[in-house]
C-alpha atoms as a PDB file:
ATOM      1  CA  UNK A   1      90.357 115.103  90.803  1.00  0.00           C
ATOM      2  CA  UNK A   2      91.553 118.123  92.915  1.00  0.00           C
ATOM      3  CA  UNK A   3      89.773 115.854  96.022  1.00  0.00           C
ATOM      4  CA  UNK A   4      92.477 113.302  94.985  1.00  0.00           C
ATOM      5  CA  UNK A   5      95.337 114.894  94.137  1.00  0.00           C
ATOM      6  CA  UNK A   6      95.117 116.917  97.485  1.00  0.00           C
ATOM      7  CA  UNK A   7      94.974 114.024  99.196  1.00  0.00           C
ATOM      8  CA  UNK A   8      97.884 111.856  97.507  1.00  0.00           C
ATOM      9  CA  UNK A   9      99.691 115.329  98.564  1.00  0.00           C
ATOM     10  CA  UNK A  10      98.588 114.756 102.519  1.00  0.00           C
ATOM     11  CA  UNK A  11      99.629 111.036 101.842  1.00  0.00           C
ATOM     12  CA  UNK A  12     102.607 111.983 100.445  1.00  0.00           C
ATOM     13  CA  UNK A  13     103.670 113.909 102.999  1.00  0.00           C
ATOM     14  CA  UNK A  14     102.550 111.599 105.980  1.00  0.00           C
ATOM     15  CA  UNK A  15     104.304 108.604 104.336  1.00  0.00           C
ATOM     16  CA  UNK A  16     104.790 106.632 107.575  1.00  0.00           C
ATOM     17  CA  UNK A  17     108.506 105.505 108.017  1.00  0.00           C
ATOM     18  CA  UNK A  18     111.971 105.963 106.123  1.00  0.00           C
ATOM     19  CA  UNK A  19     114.537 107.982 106.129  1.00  0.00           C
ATOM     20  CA  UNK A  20     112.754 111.584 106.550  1.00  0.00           C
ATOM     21  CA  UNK A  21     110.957 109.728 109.752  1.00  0.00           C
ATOM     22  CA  UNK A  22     111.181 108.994 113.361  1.00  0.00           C
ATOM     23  CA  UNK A  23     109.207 106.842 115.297  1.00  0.00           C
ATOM     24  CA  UNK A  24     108.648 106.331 118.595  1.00  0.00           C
ATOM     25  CA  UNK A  25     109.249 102.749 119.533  1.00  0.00           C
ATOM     26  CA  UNK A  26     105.627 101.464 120.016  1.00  0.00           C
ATOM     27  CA  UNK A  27     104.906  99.813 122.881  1.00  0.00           C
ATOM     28  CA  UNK A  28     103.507  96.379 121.568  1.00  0.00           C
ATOM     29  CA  UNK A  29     103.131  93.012 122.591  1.00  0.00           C
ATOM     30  CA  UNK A  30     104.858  89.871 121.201  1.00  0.00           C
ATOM     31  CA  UNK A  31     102.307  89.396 118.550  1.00  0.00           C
ATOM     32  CA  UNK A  32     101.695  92.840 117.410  1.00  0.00           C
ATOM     33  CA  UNK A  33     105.140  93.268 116.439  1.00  0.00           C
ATOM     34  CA  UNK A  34     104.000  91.528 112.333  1.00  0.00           C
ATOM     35  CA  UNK A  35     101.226  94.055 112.647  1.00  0.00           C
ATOM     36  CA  UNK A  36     103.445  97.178 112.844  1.00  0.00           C
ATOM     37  CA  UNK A  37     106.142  95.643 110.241  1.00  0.00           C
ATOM     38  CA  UNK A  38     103.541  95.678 107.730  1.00  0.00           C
ATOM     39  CA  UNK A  39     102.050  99.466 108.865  1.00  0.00           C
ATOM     40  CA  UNK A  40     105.940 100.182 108.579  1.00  0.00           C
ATOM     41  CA  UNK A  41     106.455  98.777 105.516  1.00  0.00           C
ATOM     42  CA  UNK A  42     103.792 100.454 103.950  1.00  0.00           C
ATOM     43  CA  UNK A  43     105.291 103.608 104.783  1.00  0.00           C
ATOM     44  CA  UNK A  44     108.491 102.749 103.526  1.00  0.00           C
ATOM     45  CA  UNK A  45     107.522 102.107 100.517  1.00  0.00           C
ATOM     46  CA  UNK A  46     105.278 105.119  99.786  1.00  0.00           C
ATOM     47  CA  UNK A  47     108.149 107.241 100.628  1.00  0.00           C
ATOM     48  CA  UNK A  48     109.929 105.555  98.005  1.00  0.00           C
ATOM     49  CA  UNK A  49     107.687 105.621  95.375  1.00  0.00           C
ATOM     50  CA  UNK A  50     107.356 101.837  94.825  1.00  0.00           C
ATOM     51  CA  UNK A  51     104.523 100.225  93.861  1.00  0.00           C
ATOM     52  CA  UNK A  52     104.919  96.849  93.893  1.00  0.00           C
ATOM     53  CA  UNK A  53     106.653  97.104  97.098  1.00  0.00           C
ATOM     54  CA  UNK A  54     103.267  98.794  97.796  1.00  0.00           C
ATOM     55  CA  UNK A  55     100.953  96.546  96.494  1.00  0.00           C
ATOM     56  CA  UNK A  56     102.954  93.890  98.500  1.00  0.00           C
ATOM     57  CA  UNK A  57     101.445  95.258 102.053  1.00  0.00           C
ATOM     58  CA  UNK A  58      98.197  95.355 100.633  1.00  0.00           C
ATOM     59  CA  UNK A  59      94.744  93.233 100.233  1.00  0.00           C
ATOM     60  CA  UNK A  60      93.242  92.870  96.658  1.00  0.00           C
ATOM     61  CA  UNK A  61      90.081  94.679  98.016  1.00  0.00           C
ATOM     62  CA  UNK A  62      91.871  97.772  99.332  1.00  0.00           C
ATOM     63  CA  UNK A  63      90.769 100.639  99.736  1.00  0.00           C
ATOM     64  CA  UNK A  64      91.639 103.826 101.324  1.00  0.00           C
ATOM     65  CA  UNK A  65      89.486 107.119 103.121  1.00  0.00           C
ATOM     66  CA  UNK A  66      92.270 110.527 102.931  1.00  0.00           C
ATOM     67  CA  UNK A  67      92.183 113.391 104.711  1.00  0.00           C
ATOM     68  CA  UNK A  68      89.147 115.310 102.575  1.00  0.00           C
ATOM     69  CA  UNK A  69      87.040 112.170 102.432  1.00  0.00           C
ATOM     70  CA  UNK A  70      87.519 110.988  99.057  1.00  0.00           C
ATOM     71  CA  UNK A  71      87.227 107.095  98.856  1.00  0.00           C
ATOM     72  CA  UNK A  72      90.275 105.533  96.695  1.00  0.00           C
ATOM     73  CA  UNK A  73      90.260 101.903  95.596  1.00  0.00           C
ATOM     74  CA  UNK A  74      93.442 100.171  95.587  1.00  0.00           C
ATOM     75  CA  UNK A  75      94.511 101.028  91.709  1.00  0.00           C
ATOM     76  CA  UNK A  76      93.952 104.561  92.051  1.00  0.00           C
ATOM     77  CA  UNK A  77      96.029 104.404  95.383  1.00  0.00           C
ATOM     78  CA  UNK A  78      98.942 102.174  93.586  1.00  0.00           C
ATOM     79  CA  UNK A  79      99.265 104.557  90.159  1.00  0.00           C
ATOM     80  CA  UNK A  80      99.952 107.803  92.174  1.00  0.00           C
ATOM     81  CA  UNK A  81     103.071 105.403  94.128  1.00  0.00           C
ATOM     82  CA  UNK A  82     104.605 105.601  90.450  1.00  0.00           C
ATOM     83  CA  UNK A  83     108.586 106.466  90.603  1.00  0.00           C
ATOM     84  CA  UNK A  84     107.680 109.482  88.310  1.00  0.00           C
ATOM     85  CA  UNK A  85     105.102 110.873  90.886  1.00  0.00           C
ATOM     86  CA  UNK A  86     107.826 110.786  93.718  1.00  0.00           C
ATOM     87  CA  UNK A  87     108.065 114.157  95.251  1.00  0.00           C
ATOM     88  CA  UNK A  88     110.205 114.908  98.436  1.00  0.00           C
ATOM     89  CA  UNK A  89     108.658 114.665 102.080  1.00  0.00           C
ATOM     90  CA  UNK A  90     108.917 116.602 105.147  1.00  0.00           C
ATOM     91  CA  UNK A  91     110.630 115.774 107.909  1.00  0.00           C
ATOM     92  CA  UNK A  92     107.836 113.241 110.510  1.00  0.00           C
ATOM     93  CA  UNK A  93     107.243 111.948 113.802  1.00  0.00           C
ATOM     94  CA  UNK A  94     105.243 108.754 114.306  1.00  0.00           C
ATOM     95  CA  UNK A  95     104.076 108.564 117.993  1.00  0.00           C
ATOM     96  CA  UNK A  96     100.781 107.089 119.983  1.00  0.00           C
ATOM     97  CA  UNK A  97     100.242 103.682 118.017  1.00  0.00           C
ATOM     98  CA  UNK A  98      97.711 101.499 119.293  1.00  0.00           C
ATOM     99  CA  UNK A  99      97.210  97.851 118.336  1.00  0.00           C
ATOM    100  CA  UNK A 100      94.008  95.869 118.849  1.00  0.00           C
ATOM    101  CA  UNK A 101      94.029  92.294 117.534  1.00  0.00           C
ATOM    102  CA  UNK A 102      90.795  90.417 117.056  1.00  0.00           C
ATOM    103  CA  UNK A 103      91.536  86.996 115.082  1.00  0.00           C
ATOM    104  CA  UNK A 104      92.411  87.595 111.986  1.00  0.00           C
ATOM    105  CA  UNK A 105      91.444  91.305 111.765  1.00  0.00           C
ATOM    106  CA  UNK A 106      93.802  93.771 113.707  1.00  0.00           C
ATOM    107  CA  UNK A 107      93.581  97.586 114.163  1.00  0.00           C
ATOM    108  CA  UNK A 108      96.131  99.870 114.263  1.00  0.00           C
ATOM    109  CA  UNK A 109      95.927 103.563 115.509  1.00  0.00           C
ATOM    110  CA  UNK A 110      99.078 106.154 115.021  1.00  0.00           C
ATOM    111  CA  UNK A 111      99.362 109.910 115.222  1.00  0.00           C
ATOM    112  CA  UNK A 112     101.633 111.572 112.426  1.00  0.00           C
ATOM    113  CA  UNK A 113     103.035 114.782 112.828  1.00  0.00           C
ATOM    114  CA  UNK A 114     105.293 116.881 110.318  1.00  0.00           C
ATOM    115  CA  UNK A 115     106.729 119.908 110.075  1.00  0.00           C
ATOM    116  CA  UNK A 116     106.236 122.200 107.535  1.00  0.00           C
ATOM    117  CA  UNK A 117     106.026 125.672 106.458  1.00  0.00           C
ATOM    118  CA  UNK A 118     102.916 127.336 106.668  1.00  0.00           C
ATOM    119  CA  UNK A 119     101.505 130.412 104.801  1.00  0.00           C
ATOM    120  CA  UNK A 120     103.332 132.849 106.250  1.00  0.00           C
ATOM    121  CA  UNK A 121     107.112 131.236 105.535  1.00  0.00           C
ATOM    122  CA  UNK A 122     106.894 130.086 110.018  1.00  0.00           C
ATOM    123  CA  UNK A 123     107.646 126.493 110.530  1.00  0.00           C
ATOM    124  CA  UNK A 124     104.273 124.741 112.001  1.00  0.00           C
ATOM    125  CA  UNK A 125     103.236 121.218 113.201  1.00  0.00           C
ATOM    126  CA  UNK A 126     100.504 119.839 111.428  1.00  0.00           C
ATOM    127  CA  UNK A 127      99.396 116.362 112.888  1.00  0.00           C
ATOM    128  CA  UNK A 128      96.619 113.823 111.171  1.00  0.00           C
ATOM    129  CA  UNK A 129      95.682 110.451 112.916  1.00  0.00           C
ATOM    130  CA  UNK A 130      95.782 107.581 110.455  1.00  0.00           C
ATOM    131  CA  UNK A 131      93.564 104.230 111.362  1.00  0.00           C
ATOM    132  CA  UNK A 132      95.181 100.835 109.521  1.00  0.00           C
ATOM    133  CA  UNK A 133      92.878  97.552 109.123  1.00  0.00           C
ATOM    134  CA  UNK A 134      94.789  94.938 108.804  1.00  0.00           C
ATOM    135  CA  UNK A 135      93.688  91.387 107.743  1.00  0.00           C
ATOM    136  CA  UNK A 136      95.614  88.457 108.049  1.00  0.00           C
ATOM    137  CA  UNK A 137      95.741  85.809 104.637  1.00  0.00           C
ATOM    138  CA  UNK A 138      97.194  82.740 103.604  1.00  0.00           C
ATOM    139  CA  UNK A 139      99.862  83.463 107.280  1.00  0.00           C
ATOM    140  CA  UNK A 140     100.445  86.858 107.256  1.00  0.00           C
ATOM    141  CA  UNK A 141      99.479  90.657 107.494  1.00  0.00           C
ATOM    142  CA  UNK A 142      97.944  93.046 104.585  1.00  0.00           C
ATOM    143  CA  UNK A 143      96.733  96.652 104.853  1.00  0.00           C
ATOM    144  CA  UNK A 144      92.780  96.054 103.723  1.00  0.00           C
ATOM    145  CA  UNK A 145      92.065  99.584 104.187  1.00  0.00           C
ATOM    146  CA  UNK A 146      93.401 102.924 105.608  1.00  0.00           C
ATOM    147  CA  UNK A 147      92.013 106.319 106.915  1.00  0.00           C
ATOM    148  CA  UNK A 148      93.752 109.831 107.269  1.00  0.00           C
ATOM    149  CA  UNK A 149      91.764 112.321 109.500  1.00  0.00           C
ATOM    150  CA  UNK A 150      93.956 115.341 110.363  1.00  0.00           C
ATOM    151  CA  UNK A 151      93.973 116.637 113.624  1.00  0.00           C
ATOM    152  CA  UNK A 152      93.033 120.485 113.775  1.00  0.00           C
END
């Protein structure tokens, strides 16, 4: 349980996109643009709390790897997203996304770095690269899995 509630925390704070994020505009081509609308829209709404808008960017069969390795299946991943769990981000950078599209399966790579205050009260970077596969059904992109690694 601490595995997973440290994680949701790392999550949390690396929720990709909204109003406590930048991001750099990815250099994409024509047809990755979908790809990254869904990435983004995942991280819009786990900022927000929302999981239906959640669960609408994602497979059936998701499943997710966080930062300390724990393995969460979609439920588990969509009941920590509830409004009463929300708890306030730091400020983020999303920067070095990578798209590789093969068929229906595509790939995206991103580095996300936030700022926050470290042990000592200083104001430190921490970054964590975060690896999206994305599948696409019945016309258009879900999230089938993610994984957080952070970046020492």
């Amino acid at each position: 349980m601490a595995a997973v509630m440290m994680m949701r925390c790392g999550l949390a704070m690396a929720a990709l996109f909204g109003s406590a994020t930048t991001m750099a505009a990815p250099v994409a081509a024509d047809g990755d643009v979908a790809v990254l609308e869904v990435v983004a829209a995942f991280g819009r709404a786990r900022l927000a709390f929302d999981p239906a808008a959640v669960a609408a960017t994602i497979t059936d069969d998701y499943v997710e790897i966080s930062p300390v390795g724990a393995v969460d299946p979609r439920a588990e991943m969509l009941g920590f997203y509830a409004p009463a769990n929300r708890r306030p981000a730091p400020p983020m950078t999303t920067s070095e996304q990578s798209v590789r599209r093969h068929g229906n399966a595509a790939i995206v790579l991103t580095k996300m770095t936030f700022r926050m205050n470290g042990p000592d009260g200083a104001v430190q970077d921490r970054s964590m690269r975060v690896g999206y596969l994305l599948r696409r059904e019945s016309g258009r992109w879900l999230i089938a899995s993610s994984q957080v690694t952070p970046i020492r």
